[in-house]
Protein backbone atom coordinates (compact mmCIF):
# COMPACT_ATOMS: atom_id res chain seq x y z
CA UNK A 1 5.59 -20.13 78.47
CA UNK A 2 7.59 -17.07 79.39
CA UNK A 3 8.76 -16.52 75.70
CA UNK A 4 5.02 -16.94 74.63
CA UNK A 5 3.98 -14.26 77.04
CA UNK A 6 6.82 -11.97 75.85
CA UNK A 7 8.31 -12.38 79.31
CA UNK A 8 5.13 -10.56 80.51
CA UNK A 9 3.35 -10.86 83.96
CA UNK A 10 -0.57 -11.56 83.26
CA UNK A 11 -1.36 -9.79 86.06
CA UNK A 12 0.41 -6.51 86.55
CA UNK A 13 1.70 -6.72 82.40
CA UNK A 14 5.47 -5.76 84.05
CA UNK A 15 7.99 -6.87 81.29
CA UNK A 16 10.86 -8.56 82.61
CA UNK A 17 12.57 -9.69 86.09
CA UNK A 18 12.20 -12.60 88.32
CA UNK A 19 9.25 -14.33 86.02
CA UNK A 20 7.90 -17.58 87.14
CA UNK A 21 5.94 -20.17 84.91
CA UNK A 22 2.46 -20.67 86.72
CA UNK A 23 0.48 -23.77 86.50
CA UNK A 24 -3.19 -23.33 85.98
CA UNK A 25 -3.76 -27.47 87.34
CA UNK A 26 -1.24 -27.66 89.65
CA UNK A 27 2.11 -29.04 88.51
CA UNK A 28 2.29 -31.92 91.26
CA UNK A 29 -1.01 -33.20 90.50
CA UNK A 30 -1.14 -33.11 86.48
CA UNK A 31 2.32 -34.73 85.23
CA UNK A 32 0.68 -34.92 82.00
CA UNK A 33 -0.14 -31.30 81.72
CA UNK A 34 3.20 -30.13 83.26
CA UNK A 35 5.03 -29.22 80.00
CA UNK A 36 1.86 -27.77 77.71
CA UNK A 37 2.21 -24.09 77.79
CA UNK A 38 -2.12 -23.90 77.27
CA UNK A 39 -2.00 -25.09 81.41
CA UNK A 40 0.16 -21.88 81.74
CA UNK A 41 0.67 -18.31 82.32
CA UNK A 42 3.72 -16.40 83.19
CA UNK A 43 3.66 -14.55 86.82
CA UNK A 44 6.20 -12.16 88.54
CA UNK A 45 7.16 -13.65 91.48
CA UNK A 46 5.20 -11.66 93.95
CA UNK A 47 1.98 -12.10 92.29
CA UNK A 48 3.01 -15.93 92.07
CA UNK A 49 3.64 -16.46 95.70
CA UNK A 50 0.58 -14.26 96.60
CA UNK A 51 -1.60 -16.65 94.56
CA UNK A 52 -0.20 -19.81 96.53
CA UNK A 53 -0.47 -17.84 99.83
CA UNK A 54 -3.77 -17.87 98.98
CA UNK A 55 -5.29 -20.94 97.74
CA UNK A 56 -2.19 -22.92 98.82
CA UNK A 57 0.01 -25.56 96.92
CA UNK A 58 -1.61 -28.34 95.29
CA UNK A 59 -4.69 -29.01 93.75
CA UNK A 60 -4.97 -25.56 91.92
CA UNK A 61 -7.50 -24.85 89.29
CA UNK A 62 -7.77 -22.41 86.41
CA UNK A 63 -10.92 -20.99 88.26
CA UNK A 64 -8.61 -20.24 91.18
CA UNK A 65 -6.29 -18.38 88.77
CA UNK A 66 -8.73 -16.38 86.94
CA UNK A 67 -10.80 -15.17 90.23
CA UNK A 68 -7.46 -14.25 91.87
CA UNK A 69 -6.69 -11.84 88.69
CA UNK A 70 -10.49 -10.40 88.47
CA UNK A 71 -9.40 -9.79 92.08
CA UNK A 72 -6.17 -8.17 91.64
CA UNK A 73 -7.74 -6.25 88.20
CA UNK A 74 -10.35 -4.36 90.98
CA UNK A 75 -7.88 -3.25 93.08
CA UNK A 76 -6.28 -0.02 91.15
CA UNK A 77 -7.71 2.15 88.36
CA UNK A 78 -7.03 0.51 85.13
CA UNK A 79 -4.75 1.66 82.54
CA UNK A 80 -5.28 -1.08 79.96
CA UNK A 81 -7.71 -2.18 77.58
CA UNK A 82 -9.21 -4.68 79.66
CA UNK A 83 -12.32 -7.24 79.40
CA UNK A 84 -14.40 -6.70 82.20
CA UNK A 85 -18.11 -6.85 83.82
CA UNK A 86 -19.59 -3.77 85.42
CA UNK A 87 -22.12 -2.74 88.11
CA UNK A 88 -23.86 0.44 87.47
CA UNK A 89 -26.12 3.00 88.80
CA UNK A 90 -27.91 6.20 87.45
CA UNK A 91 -26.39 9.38 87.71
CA UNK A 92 -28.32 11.21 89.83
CA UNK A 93 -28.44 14.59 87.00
CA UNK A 94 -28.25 13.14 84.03
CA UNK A 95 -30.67 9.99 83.52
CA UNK A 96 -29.59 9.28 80.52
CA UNK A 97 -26.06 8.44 82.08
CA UNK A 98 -24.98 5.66 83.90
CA UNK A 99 -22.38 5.57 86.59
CA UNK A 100 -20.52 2.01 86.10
CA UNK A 101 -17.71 0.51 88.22
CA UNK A 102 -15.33 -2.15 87.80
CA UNK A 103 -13.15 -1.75 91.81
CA UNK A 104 -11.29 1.36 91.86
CA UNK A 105 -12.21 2.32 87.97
CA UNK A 106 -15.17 4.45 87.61
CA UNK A 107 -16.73 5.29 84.28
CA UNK A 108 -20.08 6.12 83.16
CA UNK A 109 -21.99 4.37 79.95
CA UNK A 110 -25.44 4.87 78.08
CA UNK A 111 -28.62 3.91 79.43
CA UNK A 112 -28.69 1.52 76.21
CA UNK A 113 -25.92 -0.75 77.99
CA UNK A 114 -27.68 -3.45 80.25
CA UNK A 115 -28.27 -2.44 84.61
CA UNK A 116 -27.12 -5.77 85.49
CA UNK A 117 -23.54 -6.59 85.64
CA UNK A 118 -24.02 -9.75 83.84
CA UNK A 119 -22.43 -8.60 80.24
CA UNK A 120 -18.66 -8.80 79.25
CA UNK A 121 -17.14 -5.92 77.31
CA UNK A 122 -14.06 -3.56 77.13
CA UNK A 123 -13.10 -0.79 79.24
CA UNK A 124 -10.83 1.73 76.98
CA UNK A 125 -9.02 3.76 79.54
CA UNK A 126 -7.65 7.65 79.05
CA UNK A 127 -4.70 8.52 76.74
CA UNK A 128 -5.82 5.77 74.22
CA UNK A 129 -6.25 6.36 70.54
CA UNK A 130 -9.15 4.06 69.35
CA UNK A 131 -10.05 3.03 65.65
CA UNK A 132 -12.85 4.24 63.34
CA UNK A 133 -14.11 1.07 62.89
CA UNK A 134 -14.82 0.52 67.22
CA UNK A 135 -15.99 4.26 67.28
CA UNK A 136 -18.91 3.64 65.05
CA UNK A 137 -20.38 0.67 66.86
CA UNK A 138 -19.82 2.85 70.11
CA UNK A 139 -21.54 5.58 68.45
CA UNK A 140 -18.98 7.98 69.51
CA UNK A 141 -17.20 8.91 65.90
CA UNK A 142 -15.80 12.34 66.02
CA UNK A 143 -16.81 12.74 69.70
CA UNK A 144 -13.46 11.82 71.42
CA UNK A 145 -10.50 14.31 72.33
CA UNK A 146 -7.34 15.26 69.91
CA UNK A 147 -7.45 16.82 66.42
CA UNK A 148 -8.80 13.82 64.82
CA UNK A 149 -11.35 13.12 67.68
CA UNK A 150 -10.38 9.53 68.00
CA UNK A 151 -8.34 9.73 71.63
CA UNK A 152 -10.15 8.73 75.03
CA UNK A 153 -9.80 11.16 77.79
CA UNK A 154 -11.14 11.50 81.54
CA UNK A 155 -14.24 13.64 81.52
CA UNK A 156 -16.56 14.72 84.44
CA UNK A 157 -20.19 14.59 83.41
CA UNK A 158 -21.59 16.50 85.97
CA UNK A 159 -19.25 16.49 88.66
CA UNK A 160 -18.98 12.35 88.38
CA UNK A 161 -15.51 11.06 86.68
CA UNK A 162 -15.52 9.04 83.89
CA UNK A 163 -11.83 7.30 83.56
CA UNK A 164 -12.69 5.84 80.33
CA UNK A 165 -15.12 4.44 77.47
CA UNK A 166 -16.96 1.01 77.48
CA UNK A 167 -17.01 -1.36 74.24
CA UNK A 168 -19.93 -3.49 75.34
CA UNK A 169 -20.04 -7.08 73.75
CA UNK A 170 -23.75 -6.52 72.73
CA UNK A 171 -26.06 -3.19 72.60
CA UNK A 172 -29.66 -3.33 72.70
CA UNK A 173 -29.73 -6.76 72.04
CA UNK A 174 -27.31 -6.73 69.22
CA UNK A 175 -24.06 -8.59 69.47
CA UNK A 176 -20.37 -6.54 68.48
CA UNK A 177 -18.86 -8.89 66.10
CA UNK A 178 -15.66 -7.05 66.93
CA UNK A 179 -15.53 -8.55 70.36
CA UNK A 180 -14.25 -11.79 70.52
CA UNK A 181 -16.47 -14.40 72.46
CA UNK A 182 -12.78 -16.44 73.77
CA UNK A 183 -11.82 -13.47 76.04
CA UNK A 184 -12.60 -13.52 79.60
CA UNK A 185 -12.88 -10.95 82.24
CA UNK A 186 -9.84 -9.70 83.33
CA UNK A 187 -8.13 -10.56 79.94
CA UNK A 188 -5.72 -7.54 78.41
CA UNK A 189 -7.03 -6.51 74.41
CA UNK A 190 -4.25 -6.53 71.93
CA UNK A 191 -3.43 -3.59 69.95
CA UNK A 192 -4.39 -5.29 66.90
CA UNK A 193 -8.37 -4.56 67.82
CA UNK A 194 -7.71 -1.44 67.66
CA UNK A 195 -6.80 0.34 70.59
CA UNK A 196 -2.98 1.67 71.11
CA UNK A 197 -1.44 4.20 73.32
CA UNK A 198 -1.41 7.87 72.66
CA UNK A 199 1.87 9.64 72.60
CA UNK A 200 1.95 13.23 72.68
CA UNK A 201 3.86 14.30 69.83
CA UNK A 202 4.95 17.76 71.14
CA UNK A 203 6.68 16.32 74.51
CA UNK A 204 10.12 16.88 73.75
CA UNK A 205 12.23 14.66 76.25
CA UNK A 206 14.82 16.48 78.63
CA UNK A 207 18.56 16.48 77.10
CA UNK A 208 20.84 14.65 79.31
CA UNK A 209 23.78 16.45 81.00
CA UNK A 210 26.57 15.40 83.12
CA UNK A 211 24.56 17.19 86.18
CA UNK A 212 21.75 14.60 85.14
């Protein structure tokens, strides 16, 4: 599990360190399920004894698990591509703006995205580059930051903070085949849909001396 996982917390994504292999159905109730790696996910330790602080040992469920992450997704901006429902509001200058939050991450969206917070899609946070392909069914192509206009960045629209972009799994009725139907809220998007980090290509890092 921790090799499939790439040694990976699911919740905080820290690589590495005291890593514990978490049992969705508890381990002491589900013999049969104890060694398939599908009835797993791989936890630091702290976040592992947090979640059996708080729904105990014994009788655990996958819907335990995956509220407990939603829960620990809200609690700090994020700074991953991450599957998530919003709630929203209008912006009180700009009505065709919509102020969205997911816990501490504030963004805003269209008025074409859905009011409710019933609809799954991806929030793309600052300093990512995103593909061509993800711009155009965003209808942002050539309207990002960076010389090729593909790179998200925080932007106030009218004094309110926007800490990202918003891939919605359906627009105006009309479903993103690029968003895949399996991922739940709270799940991290792989590279490979085409999001990856920016680097800055200019930042020179410091040389090291013996005073270092």
């Amino acid at each position: 599990m921790k090799e499939d996982s790439n040694f990976t917390c699911d919740i905080c994504n820290v690589r590495g360190g005291d890593l514990i292999s978490h049992h969705l159905y508890s381990y002491s109730d589900n013999e049969e399920l104890r060694t398939d790696t599908k009835n797993g996910v791989c936890l630091c330790r702290p976040h592992h004894d947090e979640f059996h602080k708080k729904y105990g040992r014994g009788k655990n469920t996958p819907e335990q698990y995956y509220e407990f992450r939603i829960q620990k997704r809200k609690e700090n901006p994020l700074t991953l591509p991450t599957v998530i429902t919003y709630n929203s509001v209008e912006h009180p200058e700009m009505p065709h703006i919509r102020i969205a939050t997911y816990g501490a991450t504030q963004f805003c969206t269209g008025v074409h995205y859905p009011e409710n917070n019933t609809m799954l899609g991806v929030f793309i946070p600052d300093s990512y580059i995103v593909s061509d392909e993800l711009l155009e069914d965003m209808q942002l192509k050539g309207m990002l930051a960076g010389p090729e206009k593909n790179r998200v960045k925080k932007t106030k629209f009218r004094g309110v903070l926007s800490m990202g972009i918003f891939y919605g799994a359906e627009c105006e009725g009309k479903e993103y085949q690029r968003f895949d139907k399996n991922w739940r809220e709270g799940d991290i998007v792989p590279e490979s849909w085409g999001v990856r980090l920016w680097t800055n290509p200019e930042y020179v890092p410091p040389l090291l001396t013996n005073d270092n």
